[in-house]
C-alpha atoms as a PDB file:
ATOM      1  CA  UNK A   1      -4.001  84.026 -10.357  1.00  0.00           C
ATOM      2  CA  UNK A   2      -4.384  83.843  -6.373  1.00  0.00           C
ATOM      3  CA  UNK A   3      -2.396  80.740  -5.122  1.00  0.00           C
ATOM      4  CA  UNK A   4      -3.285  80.059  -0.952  1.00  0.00           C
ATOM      5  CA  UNK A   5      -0.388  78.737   0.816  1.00  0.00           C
ATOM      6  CA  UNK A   6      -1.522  77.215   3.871  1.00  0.00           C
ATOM      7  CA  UNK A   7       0.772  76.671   6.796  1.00  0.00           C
ATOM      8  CA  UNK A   8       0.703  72.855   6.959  1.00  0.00           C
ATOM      9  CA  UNK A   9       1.950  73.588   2.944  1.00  0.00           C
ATOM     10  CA  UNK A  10       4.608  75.791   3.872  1.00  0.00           C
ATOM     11  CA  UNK A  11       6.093  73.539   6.226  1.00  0.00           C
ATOM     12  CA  UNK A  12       5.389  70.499   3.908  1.00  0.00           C
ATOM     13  CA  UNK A  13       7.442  72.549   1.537  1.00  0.00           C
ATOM     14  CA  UNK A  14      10.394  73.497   3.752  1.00  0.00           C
ATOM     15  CA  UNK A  15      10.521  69.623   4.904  1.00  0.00           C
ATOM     16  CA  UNK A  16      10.859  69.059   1.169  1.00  0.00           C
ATOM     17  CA  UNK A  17      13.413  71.171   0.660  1.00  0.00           C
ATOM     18  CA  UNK A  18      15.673  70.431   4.137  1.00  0.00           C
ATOM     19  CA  UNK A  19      15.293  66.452   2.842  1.00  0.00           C
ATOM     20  CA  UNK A  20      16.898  67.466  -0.937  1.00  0.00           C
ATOM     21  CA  UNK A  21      19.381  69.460   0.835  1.00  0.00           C
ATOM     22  CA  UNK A  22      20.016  66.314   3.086  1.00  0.00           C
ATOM     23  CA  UNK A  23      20.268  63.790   0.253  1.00  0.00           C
ATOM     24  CA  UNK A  24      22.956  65.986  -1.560  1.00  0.00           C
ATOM     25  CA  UNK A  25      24.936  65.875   1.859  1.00  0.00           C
ATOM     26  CA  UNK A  26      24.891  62.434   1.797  1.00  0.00           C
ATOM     27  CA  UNK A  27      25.707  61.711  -1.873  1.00  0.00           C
ATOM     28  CA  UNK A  28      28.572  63.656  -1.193  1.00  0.00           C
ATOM     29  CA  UNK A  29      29.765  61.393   1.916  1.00  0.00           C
ATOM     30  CA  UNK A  30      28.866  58.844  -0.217  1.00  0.00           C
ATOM     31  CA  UNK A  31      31.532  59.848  -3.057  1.00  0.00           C
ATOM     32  CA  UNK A  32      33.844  60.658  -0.334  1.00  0.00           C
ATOM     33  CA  UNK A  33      33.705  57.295   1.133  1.00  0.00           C
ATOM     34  CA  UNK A  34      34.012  55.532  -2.081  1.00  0.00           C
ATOM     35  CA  UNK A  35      37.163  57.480  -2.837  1.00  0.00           C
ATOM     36  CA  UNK A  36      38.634  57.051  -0.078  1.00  0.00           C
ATOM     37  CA  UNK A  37      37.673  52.819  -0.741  1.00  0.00           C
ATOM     38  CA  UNK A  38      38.747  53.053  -4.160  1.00  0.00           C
ATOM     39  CA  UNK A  39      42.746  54.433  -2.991  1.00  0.00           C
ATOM     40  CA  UNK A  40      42.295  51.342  -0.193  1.00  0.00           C
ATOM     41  CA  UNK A  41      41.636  49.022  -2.817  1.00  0.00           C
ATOM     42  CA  UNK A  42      44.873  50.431  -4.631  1.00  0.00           C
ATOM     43  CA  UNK A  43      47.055  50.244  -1.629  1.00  0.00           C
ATOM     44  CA  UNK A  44      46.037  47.017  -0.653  1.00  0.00           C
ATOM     45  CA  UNK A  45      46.642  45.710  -4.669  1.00  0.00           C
ATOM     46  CA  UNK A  46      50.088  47.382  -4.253  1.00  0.00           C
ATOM     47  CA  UNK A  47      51.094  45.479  -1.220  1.00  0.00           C
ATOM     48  CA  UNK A  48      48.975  42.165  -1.868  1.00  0.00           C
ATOM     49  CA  UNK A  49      52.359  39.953  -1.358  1.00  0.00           C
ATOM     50  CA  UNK A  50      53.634  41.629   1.614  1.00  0.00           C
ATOM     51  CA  UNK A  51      49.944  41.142   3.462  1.00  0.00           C
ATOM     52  CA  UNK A  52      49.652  37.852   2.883  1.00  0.00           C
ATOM     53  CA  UNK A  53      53.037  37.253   3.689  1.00  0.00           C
ATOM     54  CA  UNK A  54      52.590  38.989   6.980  1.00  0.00           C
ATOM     55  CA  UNK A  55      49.168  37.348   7.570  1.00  0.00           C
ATOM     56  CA  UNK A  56      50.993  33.861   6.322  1.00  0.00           C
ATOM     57  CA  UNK A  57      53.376  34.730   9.503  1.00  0.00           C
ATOM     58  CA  UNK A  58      51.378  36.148  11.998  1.00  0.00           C
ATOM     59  CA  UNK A  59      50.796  32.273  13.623  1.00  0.00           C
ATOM     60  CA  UNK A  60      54.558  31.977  13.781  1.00  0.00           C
ATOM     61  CA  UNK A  61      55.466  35.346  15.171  1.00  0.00           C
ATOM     62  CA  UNK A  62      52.132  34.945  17.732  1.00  0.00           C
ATOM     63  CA  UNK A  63      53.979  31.635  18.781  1.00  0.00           C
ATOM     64  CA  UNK A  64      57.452  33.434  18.843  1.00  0.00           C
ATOM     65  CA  UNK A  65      56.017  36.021  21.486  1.00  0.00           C
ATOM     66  CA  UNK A  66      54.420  33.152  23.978  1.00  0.00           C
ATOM     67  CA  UNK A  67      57.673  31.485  24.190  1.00  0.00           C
ATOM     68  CA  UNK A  68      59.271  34.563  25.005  1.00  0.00           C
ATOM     69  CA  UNK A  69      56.962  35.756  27.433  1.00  0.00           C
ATOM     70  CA  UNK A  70      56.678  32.222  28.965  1.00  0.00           C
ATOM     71  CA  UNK A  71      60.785  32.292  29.080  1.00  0.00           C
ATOM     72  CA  UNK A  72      60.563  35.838  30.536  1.00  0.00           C
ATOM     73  CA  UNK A  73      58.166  34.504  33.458  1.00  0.00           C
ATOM     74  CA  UNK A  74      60.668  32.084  33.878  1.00  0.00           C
ATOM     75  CA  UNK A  75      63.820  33.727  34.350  1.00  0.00           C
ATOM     76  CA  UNK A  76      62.109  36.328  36.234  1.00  0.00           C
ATOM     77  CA  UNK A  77      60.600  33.703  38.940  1.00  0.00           C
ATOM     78  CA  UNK A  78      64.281  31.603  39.110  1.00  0.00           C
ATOM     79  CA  UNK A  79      65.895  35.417  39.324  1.00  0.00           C
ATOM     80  CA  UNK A  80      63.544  36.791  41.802  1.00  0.00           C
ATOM     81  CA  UNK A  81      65.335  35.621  44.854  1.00  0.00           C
ATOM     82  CA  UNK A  82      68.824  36.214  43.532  1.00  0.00           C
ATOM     83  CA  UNK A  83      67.434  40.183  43.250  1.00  0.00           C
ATOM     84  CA  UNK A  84      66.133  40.392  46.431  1.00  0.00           C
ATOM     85  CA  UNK A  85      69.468  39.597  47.541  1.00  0.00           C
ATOM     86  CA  UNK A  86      71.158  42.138  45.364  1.00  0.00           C
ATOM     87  CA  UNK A  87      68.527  44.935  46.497  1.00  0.00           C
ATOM     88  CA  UNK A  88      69.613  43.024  50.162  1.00  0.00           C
ATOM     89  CA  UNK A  89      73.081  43.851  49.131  1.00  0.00           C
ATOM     90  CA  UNK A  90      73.136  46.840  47.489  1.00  0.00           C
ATOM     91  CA  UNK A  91      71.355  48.711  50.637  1.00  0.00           C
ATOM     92  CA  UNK A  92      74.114  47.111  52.910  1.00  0.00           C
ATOM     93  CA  UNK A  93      77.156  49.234  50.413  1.00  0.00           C
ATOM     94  CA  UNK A  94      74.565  52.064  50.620  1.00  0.00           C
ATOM     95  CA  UNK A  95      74.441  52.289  53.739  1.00  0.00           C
ATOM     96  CA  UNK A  96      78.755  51.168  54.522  1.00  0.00           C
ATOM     97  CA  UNK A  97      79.189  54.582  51.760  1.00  0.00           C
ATOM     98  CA  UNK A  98      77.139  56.810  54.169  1.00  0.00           C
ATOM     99  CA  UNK A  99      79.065  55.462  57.358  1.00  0.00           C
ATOM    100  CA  UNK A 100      81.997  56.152  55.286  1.00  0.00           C
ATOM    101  CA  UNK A 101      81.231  59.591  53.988  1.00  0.00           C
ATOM    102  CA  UNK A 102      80.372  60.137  57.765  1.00  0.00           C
ATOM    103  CA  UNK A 103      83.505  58.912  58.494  1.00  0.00           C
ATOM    104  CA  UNK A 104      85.282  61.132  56.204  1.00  0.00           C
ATOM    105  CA  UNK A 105      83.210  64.406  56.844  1.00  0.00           C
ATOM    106  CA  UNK A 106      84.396  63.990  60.622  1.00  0.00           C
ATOM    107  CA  UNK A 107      87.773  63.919  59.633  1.00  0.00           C
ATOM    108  CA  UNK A 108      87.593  66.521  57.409  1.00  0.00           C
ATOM    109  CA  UNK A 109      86.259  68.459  60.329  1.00  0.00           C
ATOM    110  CA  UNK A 110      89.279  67.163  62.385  1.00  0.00           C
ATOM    111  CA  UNK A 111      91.815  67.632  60.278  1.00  0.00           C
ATOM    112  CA  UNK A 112      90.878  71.512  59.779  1.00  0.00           C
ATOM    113  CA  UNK A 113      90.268  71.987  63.451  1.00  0.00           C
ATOM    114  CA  UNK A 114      93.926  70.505  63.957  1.00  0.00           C
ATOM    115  CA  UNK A 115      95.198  72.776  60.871  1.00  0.00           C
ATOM    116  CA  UNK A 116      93.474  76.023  62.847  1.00  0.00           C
ATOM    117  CA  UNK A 117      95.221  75.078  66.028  1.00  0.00           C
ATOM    118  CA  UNK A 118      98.567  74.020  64.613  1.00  0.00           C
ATOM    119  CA  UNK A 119      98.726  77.573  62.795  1.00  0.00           C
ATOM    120  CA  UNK A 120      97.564  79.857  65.637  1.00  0.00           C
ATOM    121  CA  UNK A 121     100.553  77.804  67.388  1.00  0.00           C
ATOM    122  CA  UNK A 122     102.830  78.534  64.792  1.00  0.00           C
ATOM    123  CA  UNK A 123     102.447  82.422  64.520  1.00  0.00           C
ATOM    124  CA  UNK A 124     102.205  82.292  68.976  1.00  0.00           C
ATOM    125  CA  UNK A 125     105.529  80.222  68.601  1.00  0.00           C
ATOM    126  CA  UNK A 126     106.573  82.588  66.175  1.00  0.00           C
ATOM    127  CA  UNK A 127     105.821  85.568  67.868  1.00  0.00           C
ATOM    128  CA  UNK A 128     107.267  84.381  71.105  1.00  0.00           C
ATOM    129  CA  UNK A 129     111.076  83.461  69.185  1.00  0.00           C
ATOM    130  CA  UNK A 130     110.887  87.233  67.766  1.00  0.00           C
ATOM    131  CA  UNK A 131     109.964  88.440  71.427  1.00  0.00           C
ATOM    132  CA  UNK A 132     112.833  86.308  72.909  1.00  0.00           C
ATOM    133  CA  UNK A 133     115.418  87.343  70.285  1.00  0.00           C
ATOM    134  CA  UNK A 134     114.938  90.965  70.720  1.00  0.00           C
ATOM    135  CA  UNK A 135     115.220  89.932  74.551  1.00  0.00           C
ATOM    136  CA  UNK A 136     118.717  87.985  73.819  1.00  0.00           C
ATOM    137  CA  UNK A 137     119.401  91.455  71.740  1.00  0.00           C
ATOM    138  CA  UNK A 138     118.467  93.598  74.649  1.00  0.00           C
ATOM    139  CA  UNK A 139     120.590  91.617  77.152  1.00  0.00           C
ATOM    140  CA  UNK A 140     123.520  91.530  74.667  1.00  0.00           C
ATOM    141  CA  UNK A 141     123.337  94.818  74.260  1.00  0.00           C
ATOM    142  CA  UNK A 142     123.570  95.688  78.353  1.00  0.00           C
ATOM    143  CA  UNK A 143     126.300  93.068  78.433  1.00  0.00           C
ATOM    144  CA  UNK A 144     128.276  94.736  76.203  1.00  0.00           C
ATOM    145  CA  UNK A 145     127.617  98.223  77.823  1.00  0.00           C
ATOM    146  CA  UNK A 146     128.367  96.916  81.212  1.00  0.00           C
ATOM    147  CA  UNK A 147     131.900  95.797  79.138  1.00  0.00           C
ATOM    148  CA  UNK A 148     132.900  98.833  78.008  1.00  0.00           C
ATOM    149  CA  UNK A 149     131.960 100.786  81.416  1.00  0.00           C
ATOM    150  CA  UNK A 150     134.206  97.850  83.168  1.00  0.00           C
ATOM    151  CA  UNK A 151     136.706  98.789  80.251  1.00  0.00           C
ATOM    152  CA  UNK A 152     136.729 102.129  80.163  1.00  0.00           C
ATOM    153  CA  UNK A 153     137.063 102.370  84.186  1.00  0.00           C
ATOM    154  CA  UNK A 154     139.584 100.092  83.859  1.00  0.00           C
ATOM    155  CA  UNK A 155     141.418 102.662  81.322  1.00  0.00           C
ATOM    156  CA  UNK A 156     140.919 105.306  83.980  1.00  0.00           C
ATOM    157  CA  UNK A 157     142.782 103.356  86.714  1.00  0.00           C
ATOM    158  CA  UNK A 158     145.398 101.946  84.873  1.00  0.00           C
END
Protein backbone atom coordinates (compact mmCIF):
# COMPACT_ATOMS: atom_id res chain seq x y z
CA UNK A 1 0.00 0.00 0.00
CA UNK A 2 1.61 3.34 -1.51
CA UNK A 3 -0.07 6.38 0.25
CA UNK A 4 1.09 10.02 -1.77
CA UNK A 5 1.37 12.79 0.58
CA UNK A 6 1.24 15.87 -1.29
CA UNK A 7 2.60 19.09 0.09
CA UNK A 8 -0.62 21.13 0.26
CA UNK A 9 -1.59 17.67 2.56
CA UNK A 10 1.29 17.92 4.67
CA UNK A 11 0.75 21.34 5.56
CA UNK A 12 -3.09 20.77 5.79
CA UNK A 13 -2.00 18.21 8.29
CA UNK A 14 0.46 20.23 10.39
CA UNK A 15 -2.32 23.16 10.46
CA UNK A 16 -4.47 20.39 11.91
CA UNK A 17 -2.35 19.46 14.34
CA UNK A 18 -0.91 23.24 15.53
CA UNK A 19 -5.01 24.07 15.84
CA UNK A 20 -5.56 20.75 18.40
CA UNK A 21 -2.50 21.77 20.10
CA UNK A 22 -4.04 25.37 20.28
CA UNK A 23 -7.47 24.32 21.54
CA UNK A 24 -5.86 22.28 24.47
CA UNK A 25 -3.96 25.63 25.37
CA UNK A 26 -6.97 27.30 25.59
CA UNK A 27 -9.12 24.77 27.50
CA UNK A 28 -6.53 24.98 29.89
CA UNK A 29 -6.79 28.98 30.28
CA UNK A 30 -10.16 28.28 30.24
CA UNK A 31 -10.06 25.98 33.53
CA UNK A 32 -7.62 28.35 34.88
CA UNK A 33 -9.87 31.24 34.57
CA UNK A 34 -12.81 29.50 35.93
CA UNK A 35 -10.83 28.58 39.01
CA UNK A 36 -9.61 31.42 39.64
CA UNK A 37 -13.77 32.78 39.23
CA UNK A 38 -14.93 30.04 41.23
CA UNK A 39 -12.36 31.19 44.61
CA UNK A 40 -13.82 34.99 43.59
CA UNK A 41 -17.18 33.81 43.89
CA UNK A 42 -16.13 32.29 47.41
CA UNK A 43 -14.45 35.37 48.62
CA UNK A 44 -16.99 37.59 47.61
CA UNK A 45 -19.85 35.02 49.45
CA UNK A 46 -17.50 35.27 52.49
CA UNK A 47 -17.52 38.98 52.71
CA UNK A 48 -21.12 39.65 51.12
CA UNK A 49 -22.08 41.92 54.36
CA UNK A 50 -19.00 43.84 54.59
CA UNK A 51 -19.33 44.83 50.56
CA UNK A 52 -22.49 45.94 50.69
CA UNK A 53 -21.93 47.65 53.73
CA UNK A 54 -19.00 49.43 52.22
CA UNK A 55 -20.85 50.01 48.90
CA UNK A 56 -24.06 51.11 51.26
CA UNK A 57 -21.34 53.86 52.54
CA UNK A 58 -19.38 54.80 49.81
CA UNK A 59 -22.08 57.98 49.06
CA UNK A 60 -21.48 59.08 52.63
CA UNK A 61 -17.75 58.74 52.84
CA UNK A 62 -17.60 60.36 48.94
CA UNK A 63 -19.58 63.31 50.64
CA UNK A 64 -17.28 63.21 53.80
CA UNK A 65 -14.13 63.81 51.47
CA UNK A 66 -15.78 66.99 49.43
CA UNK A 67 -16.44 68.71 52.60
CA UNK A 68 -13.08 68.19 53.66
CA UNK A 69 -11.40 69.12 50.66
CA UNK A 70 -13.80 72.12 50.20
CA UNK A 71 -12.83 73.07 54.08
CA UNK A 72 -9.15 72.46 53.18
CA UNK A 73 -9.44 75.06 50.14
CA UNK A 74 -10.81 77.17 52.58
CA UNK A 75 -8.52 77.42 55.33
CA UNK A 76 -5.76 77.32 52.96
CA UNK A 77 -7.09 80.58 50.92
CA UNK A 78 -8.05 82.57 54.54
CA UNK A 79 -4.33 81.19 55.74
CA UNK A 80 -2.49 82.06 52.67
CA UNK A 81 -1.71 85.59 53.58
CA UNK A 82 -1.09 84.94 57.25
CA UNK A 83 1.91 82.41 55.71
CA UNK A 84 3.30 84.69 53.53
CA UNK A 85 3.82 86.74 56.44
CA UNK A 86 5.35 84.01 58.50
CA UNK A 87 7.74 82.98 55.46
CA UNK A 88 8.02 87.24 55.57
CA UNK A 89 8.97 86.72 59.11
CA UNK A 90 10.80 83.85 59.42
CA UNK A 91 13.50 85.16 56.67
CA UNK A 92 13.75 88.47 58.76
CA UNK A 93 15.05 85.97 62.23
CA UNK A 94 17.05 84.16 59.49
CA UNK A 95 18.66 86.63 58.45
CA UNK A 96 18.95 88.78 62.42
CA UNK A 97 20.70 84.85 63.38
CA UNK A 98 23.31 85.30 60.56
CA UNK A 99 24.03 89.07 61.57
CA UNK A 100 24.27 87.62 64.92
CA UNK A 101 26.48 84.64 64.32
CA UNK A 102 28.52 87.34 62.35
CA UNK A 103 28.45 89.25 65.22
CA UNK A 104 29.67 86.60 67.42
CA UNK A 105 32.36 85.04 65.02
CA UNK A 106 34.00 88.67 65.08
CA UNK A 107 34.18 88.61 68.59
CA UNK A 108 35.35 85.41 68.88
CA UNK A 109 38.10 86.59 66.61
CA UNK A 110 38.56 89.61 68.99
CA UNK A 111 38.52 88.17 71.99
CA UNK A 112 41.43 85.60 70.95
CA UNK A 113 43.42 88.30 69.27
CA UNK A 114 43.14 90.26 72.72
CA UNK A 115 43.93 86.81 74.66
CA UNK A 116 47.28 86.46 72.20
CA UNK A 117 48.30 89.98 73.01
CA UNK A 118 47.43 90.05 76.69
CA UNK A 119 49.68 86.78 77.11
CA UNK A 120 52.73 87.76 75.01
CA UNK A 121 52.39 90.90 77.50
CA UNK A 122 52.29 88.86 80.38
CA UNK A 123 55.43 86.59 79.80
CA UNK A 124 57.34 90.34 78.28
CA UNK A 125 56.07 91.78 81.72
CA UNK A 126 57.20 88.79 83.24
CA UNK A 127 60.40 88.55 81.82
CA UNK A 128 61.18 92.17 82.34
CA UNK A 129 60.28 91.85 86.60
CA UNK A 130 62.84 88.73 86.55
CA UNK A 131 65.38 90.98 84.52
CA UNK A 132 64.83 93.92 86.98
CA UNK A 133 65.04 91.76 90.13
CA UNK A 134 68.26 90.20 89.28
CA UNK A 135 69.21 93.99 88.51
CA UNK A 136 67.92 95.12 92.20
CA UNK A 137 70.09 91.78 93.21
CA UNK A 138 73.08 92.94 91.31
CA UNK A 139 72.98 96.49 92.75
CA UNK A 140 72.36 95.09 96.28
CA UNK A 141 74.97 93.06 95.98
CA UNK A 142 77.66 96.09 94.94
CA UNK A 143 76.01 98.07 97.72
CA UNK A 144 76.82 95.80 100.13
CA UNK A 145 80.44 95.26 98.77
CA UNK A 146 81.04 98.91 98.59
CA UNK A 147 79.85 98.51 102.65
CA UNK A 148 82.15 96.25 103.71
CA UNK A 149 85.22 97.92 101.68
CA UNK A 150 83.97 101.35 103.52
CA UNK A 151 83.94 98.98 106.69
CA UNK A 152 86.79 97.23 106.49
CA UNK A 153 88.93 100.55 105.62
CA UNK A 154 87.34 101.97 108.29
CA UNK A 155 88.76 98.95 110.59
CA UNK A 156 92.16 99.74 109.14
CA UNK A 157 92.14 103.41 110.27
CA UNK A 158 90.61 103.15 113.40
Amino acid sequence: MDVTLTLADLLKLLLFLLGIGVLAYLLLILRNVNKVLGQAQSVMEANLKEIDTTIKQLPEITENVNKITKEANKMLTEMSPDLQGVVHNVNGITAKIDDVAGIVDNAGHKVTDTMDILTDTLAETALSFQFNANNIKSYIEIVKEIIEIVRDSIKKYS
